[in-house]
PDB file of N, CA and C in Angstrom:
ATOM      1  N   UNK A   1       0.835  -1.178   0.000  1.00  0.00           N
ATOM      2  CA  UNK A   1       0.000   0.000   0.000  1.00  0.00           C
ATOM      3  C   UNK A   1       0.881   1.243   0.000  1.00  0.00           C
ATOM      4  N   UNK A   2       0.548   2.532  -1.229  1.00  0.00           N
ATOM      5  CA  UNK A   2       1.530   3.540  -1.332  1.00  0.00           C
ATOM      6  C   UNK A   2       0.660   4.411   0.093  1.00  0.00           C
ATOM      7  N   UNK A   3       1.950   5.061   0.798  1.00  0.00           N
ATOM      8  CA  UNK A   3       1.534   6.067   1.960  1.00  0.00           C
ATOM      9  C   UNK A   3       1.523   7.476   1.049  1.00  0.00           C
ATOM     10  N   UNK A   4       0.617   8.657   1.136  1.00  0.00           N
ATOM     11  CA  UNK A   4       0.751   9.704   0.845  1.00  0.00           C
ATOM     12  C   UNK A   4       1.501  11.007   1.623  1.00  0.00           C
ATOM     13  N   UNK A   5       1.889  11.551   1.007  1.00  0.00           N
ATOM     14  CA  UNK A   5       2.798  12.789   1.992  1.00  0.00           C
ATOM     15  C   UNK A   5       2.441  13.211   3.314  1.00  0.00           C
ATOM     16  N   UNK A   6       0.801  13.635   3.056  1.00  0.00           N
ATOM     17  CA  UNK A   6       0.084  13.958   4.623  1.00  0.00           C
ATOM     18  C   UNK A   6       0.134  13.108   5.331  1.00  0.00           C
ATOM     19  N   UNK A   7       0.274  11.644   5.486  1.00  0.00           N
ATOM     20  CA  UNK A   7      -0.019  10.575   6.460  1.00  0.00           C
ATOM     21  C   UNK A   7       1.260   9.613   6.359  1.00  0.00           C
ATOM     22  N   UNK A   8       1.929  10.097   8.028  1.00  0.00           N
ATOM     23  CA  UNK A   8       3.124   9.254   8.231  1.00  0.00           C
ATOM     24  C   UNK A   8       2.941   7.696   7.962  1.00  0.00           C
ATOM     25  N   UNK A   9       3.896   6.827   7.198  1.00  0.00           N
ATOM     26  CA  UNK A   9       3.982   5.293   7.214  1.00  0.00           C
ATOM     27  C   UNK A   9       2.855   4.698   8.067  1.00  0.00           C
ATOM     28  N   UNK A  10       3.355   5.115   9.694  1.00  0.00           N
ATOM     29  CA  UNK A  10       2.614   4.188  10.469  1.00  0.00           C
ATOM     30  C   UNK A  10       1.087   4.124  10.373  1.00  0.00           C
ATOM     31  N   UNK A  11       0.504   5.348   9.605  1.00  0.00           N
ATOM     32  CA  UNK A  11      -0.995   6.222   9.844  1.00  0.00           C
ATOM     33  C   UNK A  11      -1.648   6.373  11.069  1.00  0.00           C
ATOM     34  N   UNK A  12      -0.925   6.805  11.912  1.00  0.00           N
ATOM     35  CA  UNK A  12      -1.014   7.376  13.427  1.00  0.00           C
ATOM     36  C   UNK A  12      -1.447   8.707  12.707  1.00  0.00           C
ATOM     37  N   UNK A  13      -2.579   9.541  12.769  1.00  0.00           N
ATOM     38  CA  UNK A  13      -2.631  10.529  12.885  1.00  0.00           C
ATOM     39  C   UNK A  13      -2.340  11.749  13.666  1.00  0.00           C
ATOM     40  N   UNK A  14      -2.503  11.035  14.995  1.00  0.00           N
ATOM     41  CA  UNK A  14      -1.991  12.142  16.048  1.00  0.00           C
ATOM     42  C   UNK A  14      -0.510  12.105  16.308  1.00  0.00           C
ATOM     43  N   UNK A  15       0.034  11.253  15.400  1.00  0.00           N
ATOM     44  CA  UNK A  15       1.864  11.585  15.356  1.00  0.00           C
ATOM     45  C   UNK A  15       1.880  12.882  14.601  1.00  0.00           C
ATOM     46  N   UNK A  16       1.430  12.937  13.478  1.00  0.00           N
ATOM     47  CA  UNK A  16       1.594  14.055  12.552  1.00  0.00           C
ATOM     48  C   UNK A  16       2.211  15.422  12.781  1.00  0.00           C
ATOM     49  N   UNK A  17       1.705  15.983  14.148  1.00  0.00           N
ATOM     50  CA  UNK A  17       2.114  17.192  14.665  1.00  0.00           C
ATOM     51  C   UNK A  17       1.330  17.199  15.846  1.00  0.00           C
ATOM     52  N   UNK A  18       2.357  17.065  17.395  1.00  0.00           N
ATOM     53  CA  UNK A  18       1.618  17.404  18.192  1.00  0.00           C
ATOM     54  C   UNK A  18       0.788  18.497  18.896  1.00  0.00           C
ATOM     55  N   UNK A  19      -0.444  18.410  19.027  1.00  0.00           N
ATOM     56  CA  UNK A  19      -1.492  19.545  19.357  1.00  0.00           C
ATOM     57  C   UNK A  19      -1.575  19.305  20.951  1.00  0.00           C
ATOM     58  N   UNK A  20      -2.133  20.891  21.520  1.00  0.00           N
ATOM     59  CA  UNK A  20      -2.188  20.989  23.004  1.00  0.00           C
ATOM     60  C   UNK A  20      -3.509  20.897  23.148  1.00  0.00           C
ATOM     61  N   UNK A  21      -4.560  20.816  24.470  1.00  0.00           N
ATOM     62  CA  UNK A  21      -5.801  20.935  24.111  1.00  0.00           C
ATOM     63  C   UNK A  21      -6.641  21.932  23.530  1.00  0.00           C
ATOM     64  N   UNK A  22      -5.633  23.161  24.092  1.00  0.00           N
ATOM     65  CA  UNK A  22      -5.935  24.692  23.987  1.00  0.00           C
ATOM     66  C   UNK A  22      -5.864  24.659  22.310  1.00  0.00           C
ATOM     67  N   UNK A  23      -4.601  24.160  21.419  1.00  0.00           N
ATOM     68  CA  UNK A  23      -4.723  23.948  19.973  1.00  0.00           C
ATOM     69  C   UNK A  23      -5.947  23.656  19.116  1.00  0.00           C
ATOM     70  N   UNK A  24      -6.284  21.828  19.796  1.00  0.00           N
ATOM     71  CA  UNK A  24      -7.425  21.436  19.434  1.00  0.00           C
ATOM     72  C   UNK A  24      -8.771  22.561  19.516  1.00  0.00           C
ATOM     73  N   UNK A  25      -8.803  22.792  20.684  1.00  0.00           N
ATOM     74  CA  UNK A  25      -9.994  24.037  20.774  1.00  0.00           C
ATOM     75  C   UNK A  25      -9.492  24.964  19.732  1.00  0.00           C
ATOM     76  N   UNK A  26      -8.646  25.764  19.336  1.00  0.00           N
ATOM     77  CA  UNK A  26      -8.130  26.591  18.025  1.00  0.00           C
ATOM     78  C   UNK A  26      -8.874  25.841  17.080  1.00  0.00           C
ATOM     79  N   UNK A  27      -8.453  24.935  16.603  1.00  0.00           N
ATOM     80  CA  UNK A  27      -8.808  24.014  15.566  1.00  0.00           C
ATOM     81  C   UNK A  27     -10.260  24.179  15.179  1.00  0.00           C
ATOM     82  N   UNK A  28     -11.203  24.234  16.521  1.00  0.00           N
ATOM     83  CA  UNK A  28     -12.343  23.285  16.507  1.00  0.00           C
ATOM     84  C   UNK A  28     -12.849  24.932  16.425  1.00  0.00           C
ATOM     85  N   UNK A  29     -12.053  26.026  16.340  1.00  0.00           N
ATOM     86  CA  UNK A  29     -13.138  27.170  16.565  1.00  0.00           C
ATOM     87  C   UNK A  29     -12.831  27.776  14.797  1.00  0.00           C
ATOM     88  N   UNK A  30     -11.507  27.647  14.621  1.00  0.00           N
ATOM     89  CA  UNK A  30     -11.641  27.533  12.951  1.00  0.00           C
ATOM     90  C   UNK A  30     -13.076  27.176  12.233  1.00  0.00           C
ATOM     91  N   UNK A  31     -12.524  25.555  12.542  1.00  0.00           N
ATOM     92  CA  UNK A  31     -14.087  24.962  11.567  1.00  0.00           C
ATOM     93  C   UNK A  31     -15.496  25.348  11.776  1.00  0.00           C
ATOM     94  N   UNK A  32     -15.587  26.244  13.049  1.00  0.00           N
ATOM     95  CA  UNK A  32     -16.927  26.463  13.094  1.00  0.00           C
ATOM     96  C   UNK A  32     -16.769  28.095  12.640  1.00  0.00           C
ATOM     97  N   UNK A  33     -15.759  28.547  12.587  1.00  0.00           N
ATOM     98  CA  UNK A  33     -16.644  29.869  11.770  1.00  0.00           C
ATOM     99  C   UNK A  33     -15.553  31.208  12.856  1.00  0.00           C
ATOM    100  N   UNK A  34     -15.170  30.772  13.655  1.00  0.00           N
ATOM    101  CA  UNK A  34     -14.447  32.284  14.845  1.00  0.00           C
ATOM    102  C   UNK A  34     -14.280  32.913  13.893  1.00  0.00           C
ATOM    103  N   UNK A  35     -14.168  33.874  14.718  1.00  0.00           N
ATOM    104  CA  UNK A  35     -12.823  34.905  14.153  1.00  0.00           C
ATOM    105  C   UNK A  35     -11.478  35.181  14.058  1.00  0.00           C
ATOM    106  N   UNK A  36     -10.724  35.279  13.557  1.00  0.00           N
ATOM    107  CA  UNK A  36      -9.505  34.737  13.678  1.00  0.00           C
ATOM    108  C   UNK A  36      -8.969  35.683  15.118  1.00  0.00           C
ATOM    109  N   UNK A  37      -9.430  36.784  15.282  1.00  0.00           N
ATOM    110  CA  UNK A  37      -8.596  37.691  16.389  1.00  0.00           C
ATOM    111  C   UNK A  37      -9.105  37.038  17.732  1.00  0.00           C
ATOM    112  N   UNK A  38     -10.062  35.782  17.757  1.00  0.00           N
ATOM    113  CA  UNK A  38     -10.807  35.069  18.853  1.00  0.00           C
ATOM    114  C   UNK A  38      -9.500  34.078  19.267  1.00  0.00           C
ATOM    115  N   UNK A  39      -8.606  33.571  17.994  1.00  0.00           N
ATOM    116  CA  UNK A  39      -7.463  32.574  18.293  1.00  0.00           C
ATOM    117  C   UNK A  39      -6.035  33.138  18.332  1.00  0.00           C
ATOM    118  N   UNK A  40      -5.137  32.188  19.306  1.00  0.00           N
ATOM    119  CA  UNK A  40      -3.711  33.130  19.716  1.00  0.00           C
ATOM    120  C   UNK A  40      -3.194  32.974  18.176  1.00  0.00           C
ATOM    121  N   UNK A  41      -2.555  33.878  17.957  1.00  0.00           N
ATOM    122  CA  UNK A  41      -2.005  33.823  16.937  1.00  0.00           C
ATOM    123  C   UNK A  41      -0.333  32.471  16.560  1.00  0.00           C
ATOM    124  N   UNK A  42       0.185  31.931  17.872  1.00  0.00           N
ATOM    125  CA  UNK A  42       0.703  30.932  17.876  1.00  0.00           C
ATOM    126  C   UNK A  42       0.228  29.661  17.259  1.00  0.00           C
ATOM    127  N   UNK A  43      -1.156  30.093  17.802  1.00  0.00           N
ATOM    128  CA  UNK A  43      -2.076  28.671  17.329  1.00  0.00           C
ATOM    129  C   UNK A  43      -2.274  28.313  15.793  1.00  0.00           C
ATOM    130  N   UNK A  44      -2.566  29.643  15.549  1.00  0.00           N
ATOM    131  CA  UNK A  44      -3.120  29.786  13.981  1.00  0.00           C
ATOM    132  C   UNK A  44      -1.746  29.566  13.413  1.00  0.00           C
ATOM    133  N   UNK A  45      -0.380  29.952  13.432  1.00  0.00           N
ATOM    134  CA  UNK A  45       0.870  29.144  12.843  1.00  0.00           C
ATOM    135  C   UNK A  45       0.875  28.048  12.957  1.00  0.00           C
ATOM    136  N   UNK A  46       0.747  27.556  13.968  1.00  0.00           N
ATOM    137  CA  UNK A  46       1.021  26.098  14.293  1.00  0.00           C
ATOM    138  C   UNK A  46      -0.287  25.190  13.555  1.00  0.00           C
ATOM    139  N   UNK A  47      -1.290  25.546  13.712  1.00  0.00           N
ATOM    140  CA  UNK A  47      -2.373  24.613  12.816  1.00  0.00           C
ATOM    141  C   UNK A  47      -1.823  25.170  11.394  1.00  0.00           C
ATOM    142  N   UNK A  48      -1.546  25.875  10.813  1.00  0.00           N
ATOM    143  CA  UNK A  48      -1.381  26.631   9.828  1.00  0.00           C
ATOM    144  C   UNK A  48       0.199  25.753   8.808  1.00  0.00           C
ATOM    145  N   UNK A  49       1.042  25.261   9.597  1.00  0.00           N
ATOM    146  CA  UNK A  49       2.001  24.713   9.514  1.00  0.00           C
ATOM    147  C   UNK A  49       2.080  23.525   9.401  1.00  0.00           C
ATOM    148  N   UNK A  50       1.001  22.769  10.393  1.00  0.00           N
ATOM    149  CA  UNK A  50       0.672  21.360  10.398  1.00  0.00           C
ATOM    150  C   UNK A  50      -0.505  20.966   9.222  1.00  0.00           C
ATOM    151  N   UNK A  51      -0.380  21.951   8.461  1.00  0.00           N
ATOM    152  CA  UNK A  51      -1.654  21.780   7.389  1.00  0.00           C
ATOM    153  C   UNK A  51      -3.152  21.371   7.599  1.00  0.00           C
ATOM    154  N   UNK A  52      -3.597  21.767   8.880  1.00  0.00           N
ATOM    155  CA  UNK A  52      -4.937  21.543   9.577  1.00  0.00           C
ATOM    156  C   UNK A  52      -5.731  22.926   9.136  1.00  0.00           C
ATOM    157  N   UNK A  53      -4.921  24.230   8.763  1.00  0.00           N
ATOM    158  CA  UNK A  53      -5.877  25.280   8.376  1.00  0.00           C
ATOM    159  C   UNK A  53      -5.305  26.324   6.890  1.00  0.00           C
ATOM    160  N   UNK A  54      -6.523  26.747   6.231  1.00  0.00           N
ATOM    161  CA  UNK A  54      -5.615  27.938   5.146  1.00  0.00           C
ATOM    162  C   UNK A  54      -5.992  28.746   5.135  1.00  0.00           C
ATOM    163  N   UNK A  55      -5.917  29.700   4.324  1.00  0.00           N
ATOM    164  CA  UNK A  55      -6.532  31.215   4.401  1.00  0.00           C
ATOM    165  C   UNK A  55      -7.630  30.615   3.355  1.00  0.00           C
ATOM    166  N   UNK A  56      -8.939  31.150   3.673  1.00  0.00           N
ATOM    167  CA  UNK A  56      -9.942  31.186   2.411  1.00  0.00           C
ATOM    168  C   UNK A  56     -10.725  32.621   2.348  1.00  0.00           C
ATOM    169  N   UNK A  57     -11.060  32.555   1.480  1.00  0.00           N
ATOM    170  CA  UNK A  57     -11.652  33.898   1.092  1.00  0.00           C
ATOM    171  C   UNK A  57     -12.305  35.130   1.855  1.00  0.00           C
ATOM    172  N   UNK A  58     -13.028  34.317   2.846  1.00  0.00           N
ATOM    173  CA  UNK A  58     -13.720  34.551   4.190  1.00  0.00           C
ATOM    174  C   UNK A  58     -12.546  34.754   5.368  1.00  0.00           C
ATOM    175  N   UNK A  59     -11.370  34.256   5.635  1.00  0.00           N
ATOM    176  CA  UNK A  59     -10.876  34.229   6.524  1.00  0.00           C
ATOM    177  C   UNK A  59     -10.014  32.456   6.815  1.00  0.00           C
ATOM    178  N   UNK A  60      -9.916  32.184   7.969  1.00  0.00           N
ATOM    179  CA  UNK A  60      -9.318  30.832   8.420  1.00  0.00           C
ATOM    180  C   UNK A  60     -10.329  30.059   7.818  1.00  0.00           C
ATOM    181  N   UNK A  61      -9.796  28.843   7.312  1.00  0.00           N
ATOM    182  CA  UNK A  61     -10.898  27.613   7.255  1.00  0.00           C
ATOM    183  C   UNK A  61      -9.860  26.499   7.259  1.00  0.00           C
ATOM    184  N   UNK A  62     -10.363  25.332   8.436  1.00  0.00           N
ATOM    185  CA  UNK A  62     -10.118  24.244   8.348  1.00  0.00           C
ATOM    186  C   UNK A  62      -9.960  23.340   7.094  1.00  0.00           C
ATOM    187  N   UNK A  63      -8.910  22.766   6.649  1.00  0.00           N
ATOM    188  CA  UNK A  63      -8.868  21.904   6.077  1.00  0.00           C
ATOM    189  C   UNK A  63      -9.050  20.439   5.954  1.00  0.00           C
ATOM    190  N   UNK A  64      -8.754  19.326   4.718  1.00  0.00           N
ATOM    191  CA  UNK A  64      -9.550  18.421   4.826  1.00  0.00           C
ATOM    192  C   UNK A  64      -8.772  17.408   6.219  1.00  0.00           C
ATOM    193  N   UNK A  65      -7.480  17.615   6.402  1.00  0.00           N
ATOM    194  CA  UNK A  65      -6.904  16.884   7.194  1.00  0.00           C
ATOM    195  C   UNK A  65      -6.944  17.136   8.610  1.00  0.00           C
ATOM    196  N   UNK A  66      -7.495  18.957   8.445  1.00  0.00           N
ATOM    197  CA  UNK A  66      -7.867  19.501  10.166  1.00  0.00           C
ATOM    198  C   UNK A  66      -8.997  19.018  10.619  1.00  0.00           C
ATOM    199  N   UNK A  67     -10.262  18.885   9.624  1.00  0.00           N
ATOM    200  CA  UNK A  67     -11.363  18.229  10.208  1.00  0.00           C
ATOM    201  C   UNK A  67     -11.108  16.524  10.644  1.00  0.00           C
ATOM    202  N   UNK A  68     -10.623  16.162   9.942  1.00  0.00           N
ATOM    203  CA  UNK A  68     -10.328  15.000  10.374  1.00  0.00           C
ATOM    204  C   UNK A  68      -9.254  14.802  11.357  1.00  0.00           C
ATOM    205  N   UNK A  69      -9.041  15.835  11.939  1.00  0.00           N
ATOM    206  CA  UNK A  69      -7.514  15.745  12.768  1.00  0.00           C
ATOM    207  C   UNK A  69      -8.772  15.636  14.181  1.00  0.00           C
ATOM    208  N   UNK A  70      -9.874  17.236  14.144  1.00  0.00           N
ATOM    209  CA  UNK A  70     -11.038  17.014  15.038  1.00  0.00           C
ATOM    210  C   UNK A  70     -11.455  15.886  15.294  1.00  0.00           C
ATOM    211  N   UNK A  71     -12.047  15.049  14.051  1.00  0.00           N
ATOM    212  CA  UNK A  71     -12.877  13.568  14.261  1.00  0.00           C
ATOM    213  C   UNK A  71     -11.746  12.719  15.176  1.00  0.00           C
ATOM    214  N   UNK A  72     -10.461  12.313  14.611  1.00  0.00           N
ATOM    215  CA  UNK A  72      -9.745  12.054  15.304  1.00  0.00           C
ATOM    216  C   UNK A  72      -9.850  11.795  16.942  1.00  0.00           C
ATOM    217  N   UNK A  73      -9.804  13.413  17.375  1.00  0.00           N
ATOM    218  CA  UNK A  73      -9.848  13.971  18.586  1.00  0.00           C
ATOM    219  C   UNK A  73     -10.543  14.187  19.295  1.00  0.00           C
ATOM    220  N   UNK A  74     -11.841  13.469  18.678  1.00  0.00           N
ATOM    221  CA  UNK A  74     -13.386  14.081  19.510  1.00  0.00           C
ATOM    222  C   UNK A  74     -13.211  13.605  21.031  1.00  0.00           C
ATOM    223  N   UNK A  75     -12.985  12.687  21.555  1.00  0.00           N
ATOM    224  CA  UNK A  75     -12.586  12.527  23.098  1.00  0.00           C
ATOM    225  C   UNK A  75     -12.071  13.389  23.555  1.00  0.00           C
ATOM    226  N   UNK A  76     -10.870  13.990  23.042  1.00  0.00           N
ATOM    227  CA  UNK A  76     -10.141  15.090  23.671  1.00  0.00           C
ATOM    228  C   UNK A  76     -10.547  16.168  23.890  1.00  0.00           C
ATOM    229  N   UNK A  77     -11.206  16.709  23.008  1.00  0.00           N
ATOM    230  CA  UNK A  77     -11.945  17.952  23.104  1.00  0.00           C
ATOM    231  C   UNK A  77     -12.967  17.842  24.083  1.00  0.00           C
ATOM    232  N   UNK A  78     -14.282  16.495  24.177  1.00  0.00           N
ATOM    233  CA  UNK A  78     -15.063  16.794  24.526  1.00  0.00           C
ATOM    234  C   UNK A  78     -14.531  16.855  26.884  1.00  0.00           C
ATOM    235  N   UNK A  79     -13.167  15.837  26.394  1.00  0.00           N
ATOM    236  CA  UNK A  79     -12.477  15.810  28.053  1.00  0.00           C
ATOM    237  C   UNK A  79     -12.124  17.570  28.340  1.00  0.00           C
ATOM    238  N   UNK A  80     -11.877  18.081  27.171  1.00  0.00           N
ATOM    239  CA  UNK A  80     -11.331  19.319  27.774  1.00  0.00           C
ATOM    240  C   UNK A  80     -12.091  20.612  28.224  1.00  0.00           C
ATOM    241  N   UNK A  81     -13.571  20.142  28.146  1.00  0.00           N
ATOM    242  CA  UNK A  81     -14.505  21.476  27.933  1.00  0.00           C
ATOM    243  C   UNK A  81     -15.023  21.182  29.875  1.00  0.00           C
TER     244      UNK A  81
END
């Protein structure tokens, strides 16, 4: 089976780039719509870097590997609220 660039050999997703919970919450406020001046601006590099977010027309938007980085993570998030 060929591995693609985004997804290390092992397909551990949460190897990819480690996120803090405070990140994940970044993440999770992307895909729903924030504002970007709502997220630290560390955050938005760092998702931004790990290819979880891009600029779209509107502003931040999650990408296809950030939403799925969320699905991933849904335990985590929902432990952290």
């Amino acid at each position: 089976m060929a591995h693609s660039a985004w997804m290390p050999a092992q397909g551990a997703l949460h190897e990819t780039i480690p996120l803090t919970a405070e990140e994940l919450v970044s993440l999770q406020r992307v895909s729903t719509g924030i504002d970007r001046m709502a997220i630290l601006a560390a955050h938005i590099d760092k998702l931004h870097d790990g290819g979880y977010v891009r600029e779209g027309r509107m502003g931040l938007v999650a990408t296809d590997l950030g939403r799925l980085r969320l699905k991933f993570e849904k335990g985590r998030l929902g432990a952290s609220k």
